[in-house]
C-alpha atoms as a PDB file:
ATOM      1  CA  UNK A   1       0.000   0.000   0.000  1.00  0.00           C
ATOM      2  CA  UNK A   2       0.966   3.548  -0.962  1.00  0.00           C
ATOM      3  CA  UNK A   3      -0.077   6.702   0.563  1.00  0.00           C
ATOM      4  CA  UNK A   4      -0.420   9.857  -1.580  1.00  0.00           C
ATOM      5  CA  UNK A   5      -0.737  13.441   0.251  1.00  0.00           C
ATOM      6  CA  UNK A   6      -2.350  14.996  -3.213  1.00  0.00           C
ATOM      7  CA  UNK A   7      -5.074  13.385  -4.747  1.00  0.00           C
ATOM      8  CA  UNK A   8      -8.216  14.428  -5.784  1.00  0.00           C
ATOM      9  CA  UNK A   9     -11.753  14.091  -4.726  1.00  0.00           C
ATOM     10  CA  UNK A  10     -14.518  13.478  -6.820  1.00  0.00           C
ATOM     11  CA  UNK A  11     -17.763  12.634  -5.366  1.00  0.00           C
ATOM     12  CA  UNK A  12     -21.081  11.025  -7.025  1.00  0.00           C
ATOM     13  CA  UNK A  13     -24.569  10.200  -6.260  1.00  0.00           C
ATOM     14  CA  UNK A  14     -24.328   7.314  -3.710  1.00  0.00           C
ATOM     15  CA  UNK A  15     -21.944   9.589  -1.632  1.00  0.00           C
ATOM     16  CA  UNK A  16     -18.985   7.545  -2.528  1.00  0.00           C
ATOM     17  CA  UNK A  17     -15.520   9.783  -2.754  1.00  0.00           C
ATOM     18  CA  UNK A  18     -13.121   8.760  -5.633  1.00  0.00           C
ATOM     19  CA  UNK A  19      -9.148   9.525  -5.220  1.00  0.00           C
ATOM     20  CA  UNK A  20      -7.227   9.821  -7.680  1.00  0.00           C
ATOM     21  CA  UNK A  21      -3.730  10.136  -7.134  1.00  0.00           C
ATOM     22  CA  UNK A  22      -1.714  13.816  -8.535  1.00  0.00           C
ATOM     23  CA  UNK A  23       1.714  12.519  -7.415  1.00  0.00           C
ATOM     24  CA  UNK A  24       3.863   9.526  -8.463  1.00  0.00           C
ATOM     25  CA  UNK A  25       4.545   7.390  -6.016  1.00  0.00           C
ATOM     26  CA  UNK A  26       7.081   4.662  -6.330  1.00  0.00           C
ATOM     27  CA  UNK A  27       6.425   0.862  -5.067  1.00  0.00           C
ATOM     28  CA  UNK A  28       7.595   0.610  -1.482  1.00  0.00           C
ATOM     29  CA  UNK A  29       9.122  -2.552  -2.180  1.00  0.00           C
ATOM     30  CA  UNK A  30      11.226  -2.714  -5.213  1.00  0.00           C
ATOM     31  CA  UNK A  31      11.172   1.502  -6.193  1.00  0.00           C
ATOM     32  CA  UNK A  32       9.437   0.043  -9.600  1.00  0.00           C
ATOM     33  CA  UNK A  33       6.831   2.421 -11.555  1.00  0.00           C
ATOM     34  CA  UNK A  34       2.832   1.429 -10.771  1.00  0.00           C
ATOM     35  CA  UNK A  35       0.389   0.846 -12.806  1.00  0.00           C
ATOM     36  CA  UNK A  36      -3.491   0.864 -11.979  1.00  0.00           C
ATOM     37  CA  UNK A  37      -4.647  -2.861 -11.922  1.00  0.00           C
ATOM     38  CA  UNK A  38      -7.937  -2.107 -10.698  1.00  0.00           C
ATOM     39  CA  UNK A  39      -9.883  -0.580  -7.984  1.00  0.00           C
ATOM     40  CA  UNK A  40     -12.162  -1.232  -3.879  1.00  0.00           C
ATOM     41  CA  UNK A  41     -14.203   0.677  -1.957  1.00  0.00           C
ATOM     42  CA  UNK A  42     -12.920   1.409   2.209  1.00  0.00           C
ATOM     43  CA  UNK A  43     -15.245   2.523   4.631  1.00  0.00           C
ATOM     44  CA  UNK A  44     -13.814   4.829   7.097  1.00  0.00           C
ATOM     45  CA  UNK A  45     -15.153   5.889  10.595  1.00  0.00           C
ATOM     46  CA  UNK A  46     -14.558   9.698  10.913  1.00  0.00           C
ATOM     47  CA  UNK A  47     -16.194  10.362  13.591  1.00  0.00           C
ATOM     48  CA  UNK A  48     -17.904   8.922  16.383  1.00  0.00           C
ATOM     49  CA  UNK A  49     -20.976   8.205  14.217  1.00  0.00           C
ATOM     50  CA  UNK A  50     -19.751   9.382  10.823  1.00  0.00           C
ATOM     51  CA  UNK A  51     -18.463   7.347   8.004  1.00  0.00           C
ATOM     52  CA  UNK A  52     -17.204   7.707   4.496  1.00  0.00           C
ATOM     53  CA  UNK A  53     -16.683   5.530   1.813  1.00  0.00           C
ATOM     54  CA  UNK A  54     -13.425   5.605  -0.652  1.00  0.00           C
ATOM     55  CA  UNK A  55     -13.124   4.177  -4.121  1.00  0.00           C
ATOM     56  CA  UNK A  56      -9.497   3.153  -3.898  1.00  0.00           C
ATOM     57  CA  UNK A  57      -7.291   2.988  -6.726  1.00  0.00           C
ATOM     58  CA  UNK A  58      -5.539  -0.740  -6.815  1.00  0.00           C
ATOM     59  CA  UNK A  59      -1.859  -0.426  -8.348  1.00  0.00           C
ATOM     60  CA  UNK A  60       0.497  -3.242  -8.964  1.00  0.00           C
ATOM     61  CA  UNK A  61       4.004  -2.717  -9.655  1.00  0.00           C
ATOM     62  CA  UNK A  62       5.595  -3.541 -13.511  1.00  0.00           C
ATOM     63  CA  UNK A  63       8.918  -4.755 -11.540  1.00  0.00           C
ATOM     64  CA  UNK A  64       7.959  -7.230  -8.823  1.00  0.00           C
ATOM     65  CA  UNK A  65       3.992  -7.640  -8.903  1.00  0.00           C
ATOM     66  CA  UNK A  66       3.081  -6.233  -6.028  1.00  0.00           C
ATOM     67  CA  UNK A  67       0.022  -4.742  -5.185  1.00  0.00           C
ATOM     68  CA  UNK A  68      -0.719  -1.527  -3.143  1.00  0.00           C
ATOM     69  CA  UNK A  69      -3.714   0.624  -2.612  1.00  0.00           C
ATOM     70  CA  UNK A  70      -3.605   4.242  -3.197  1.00  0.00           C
ATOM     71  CA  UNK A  71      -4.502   5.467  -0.102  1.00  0.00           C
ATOM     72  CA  UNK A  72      -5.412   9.175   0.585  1.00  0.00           C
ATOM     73  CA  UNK A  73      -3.902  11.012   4.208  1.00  0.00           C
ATOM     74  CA  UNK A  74      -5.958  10.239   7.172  1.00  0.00           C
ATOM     75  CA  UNK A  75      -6.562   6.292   6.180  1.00  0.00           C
ATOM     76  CA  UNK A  76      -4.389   4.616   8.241  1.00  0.00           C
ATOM     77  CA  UNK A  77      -3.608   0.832   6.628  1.00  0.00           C
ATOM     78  CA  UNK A  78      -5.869  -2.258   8.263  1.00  0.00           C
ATOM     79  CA  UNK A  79      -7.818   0.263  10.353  1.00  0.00           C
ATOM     80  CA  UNK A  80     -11.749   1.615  10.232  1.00  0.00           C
ATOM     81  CA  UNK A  81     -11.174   4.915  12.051  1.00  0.00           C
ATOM     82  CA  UNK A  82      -9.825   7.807  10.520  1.00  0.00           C
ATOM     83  CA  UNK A  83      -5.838   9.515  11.910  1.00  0.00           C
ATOM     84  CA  UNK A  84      -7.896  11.828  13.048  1.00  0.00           C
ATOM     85  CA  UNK A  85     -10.155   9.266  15.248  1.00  0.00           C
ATOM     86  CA  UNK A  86      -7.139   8.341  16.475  1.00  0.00           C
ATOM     87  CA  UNK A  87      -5.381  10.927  17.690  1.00  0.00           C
ATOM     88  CA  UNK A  88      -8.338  12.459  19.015  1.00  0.00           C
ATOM     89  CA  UNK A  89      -9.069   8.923  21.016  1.00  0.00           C
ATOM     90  CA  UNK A  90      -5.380   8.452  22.300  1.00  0.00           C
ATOM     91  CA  UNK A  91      -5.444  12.438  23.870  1.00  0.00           C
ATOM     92  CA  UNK A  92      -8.804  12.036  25.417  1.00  0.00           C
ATOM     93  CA  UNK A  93      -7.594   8.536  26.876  1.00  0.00           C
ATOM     94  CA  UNK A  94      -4.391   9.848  28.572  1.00  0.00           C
ATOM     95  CA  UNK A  95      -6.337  12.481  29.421  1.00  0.00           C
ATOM     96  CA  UNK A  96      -8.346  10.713  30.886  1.00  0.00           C
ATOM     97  CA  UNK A  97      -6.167   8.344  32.809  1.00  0.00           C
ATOM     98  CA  UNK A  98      -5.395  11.787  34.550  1.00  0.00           C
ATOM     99  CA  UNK A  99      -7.978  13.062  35.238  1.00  0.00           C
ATOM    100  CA  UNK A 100     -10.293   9.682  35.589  1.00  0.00           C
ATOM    101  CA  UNK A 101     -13.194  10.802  33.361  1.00  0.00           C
ATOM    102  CA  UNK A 102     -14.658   8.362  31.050  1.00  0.00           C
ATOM    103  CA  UNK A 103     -15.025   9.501  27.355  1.00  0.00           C
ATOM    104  CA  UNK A 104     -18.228  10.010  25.597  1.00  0.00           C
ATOM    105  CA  UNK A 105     -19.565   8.098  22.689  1.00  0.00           C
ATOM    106  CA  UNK A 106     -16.681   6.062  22.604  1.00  0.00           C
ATOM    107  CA  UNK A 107     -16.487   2.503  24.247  1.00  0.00           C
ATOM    108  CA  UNK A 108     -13.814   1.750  27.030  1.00  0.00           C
ATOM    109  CA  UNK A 109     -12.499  -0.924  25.452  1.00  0.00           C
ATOM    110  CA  UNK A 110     -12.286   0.811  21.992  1.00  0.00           C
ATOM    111  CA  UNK A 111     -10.387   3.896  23.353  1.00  0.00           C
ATOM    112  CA  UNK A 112      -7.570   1.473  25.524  1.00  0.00           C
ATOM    113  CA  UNK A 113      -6.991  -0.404  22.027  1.00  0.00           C
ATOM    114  CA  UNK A 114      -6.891   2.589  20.213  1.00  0.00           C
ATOM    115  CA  UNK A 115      -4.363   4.713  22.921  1.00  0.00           C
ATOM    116  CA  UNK A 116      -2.294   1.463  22.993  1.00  0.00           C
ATOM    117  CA  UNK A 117      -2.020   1.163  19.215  1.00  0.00           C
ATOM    118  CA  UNK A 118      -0.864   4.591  19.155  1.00  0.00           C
ATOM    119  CA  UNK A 119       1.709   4.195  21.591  1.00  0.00           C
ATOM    120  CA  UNK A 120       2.946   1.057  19.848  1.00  0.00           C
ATOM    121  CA  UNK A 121       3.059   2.911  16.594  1.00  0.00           C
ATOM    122  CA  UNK A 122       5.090   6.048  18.038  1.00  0.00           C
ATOM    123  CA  UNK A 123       7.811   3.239  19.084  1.00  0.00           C
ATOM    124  CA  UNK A 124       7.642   1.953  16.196  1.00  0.00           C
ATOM    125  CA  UNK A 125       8.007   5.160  13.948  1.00  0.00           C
ATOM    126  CA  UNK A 126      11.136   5.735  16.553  1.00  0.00           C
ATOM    127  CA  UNK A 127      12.748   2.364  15.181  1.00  0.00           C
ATOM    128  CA  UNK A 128      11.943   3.514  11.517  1.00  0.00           C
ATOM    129  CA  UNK A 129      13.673   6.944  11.718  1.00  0.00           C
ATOM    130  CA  UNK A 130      16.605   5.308  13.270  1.00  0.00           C
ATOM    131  CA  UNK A 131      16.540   2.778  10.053  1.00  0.00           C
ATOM    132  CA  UNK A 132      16.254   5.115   7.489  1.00  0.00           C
ATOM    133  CA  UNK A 133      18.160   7.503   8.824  1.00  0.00           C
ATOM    134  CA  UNK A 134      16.396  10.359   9.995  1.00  0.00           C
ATOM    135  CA  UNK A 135      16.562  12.696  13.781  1.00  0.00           C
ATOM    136  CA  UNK A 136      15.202  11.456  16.031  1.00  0.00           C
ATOM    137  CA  UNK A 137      11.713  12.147  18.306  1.00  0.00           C
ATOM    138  CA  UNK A 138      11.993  13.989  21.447  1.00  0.00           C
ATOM    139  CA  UNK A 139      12.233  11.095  24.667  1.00  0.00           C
ATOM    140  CA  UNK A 140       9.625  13.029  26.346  1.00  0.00           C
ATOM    141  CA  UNK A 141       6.825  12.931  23.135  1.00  0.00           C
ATOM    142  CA  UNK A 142       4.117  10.827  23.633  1.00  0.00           C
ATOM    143  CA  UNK A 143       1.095   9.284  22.005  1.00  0.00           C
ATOM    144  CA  UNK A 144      -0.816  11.801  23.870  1.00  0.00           C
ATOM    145  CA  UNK A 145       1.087  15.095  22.255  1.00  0.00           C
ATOM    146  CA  UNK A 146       0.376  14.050  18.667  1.00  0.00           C
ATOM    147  CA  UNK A 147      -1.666  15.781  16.679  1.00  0.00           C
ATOM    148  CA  UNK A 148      -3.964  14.728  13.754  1.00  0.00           C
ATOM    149  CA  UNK A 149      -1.230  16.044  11.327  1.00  0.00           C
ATOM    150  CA  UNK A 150       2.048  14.374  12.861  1.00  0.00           C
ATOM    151  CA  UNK A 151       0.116  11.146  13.069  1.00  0.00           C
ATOM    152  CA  UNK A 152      -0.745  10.986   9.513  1.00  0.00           C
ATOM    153  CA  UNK A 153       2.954  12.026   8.560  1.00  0.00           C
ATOM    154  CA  UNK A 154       4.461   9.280  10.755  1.00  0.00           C
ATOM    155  CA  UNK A 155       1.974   6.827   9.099  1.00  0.00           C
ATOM    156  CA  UNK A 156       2.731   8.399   5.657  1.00  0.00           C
ATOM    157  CA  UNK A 157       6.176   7.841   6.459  1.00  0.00           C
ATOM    158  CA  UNK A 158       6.452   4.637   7.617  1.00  0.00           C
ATOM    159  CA  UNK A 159       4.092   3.023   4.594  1.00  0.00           C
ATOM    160  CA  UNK A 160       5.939   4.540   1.423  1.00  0.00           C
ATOM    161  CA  UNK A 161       9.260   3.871   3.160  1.00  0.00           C
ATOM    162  CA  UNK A 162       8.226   0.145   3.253  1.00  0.00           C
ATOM    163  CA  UNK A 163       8.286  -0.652   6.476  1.00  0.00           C
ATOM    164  CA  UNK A 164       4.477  -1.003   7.200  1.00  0.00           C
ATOM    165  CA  UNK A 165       3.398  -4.294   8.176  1.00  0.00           C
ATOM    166  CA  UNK A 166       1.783  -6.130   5.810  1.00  0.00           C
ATOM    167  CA  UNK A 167      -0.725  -8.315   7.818  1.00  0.00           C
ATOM    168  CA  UNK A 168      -3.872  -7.505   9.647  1.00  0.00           C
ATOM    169  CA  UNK A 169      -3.138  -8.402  12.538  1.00  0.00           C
ATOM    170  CA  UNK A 170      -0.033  -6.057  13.216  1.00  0.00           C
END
């Protein structure tokens, strides 16, 4: 799977949003040029009731036959809530661990998977800067202090570098 910052948005009828790519993106794998191969839809939770539904470009690679979907910012790879979901999850749940207020709308069991997943991801995007070579985080920044923007860098990041896993249940 690829992530691409620019794409555009069309939407139709059946309130279904179509992304097309406006930057090249090379295959994580191999670095070989992509070709579209075909196309899915994604449903995405954006909010606490809210979903949308993408029509995905499906791109295979001319060098090694890979596969990827040409995902837009804010998607983040195996999972049905949006970066911004996220983020917004993981700082109400350390929040909360603070202060010892439950969150609304949200299950408790949804919002310790989701802060836990974010703090296993912000280790994890520690071990990929260190890999490919880049400064690294602060000690002291936490799941908690990311915003809806630096999450869907890191996860931009770690995807077209390669390193994403590629099973569900990472």
């Amino acid at each position: 799977m690829i992530i691409v910052a620019y794409n555009r948005v069309e939407g139709n009828s059946e309130d279904v949003l179509y992304l097309k790519g406006k930057e090249t993106v090379p295959c994580p794998i191999c670095g070989g040029r992509l070709k579209v191969h075909g196309s899915c839809r994604r449903k995405l939770q954006v909010a606490s009731k809210d979903t949308v539904i993408y029509h995905l470009r499906v791109m295979k690679c001319r060098k090694c036959g890979k596969t990827h979907r040409e995902l837009p910012d804010g998607v983040i790879p195996y999972k049905r809530m949006s970066s911004d979901l996220f983020t917004e999850i993981a700082t109400a749940a350390t929040e909360s661990c603070l202060t010892g207020q439950a969150l609304e709308d949200v299950e408790h069991s949804t919002w310790r998977r989701a802060a836990a997943w974010m703090r296993w991801f912000l280790q994890y995007v520690r071990s990929v800067l260190a890999i490919v070579g880049l400064p690294p985080l602060p000690a002291i920044f936490c799941a908690g202090d990311m915003t809806a923007g630096q999450t869907e860098h890191f996860v931009r990041l770690v995807v077209n570098s390669g390193f994403w896993t590629q099973h569900r249940s990472a």
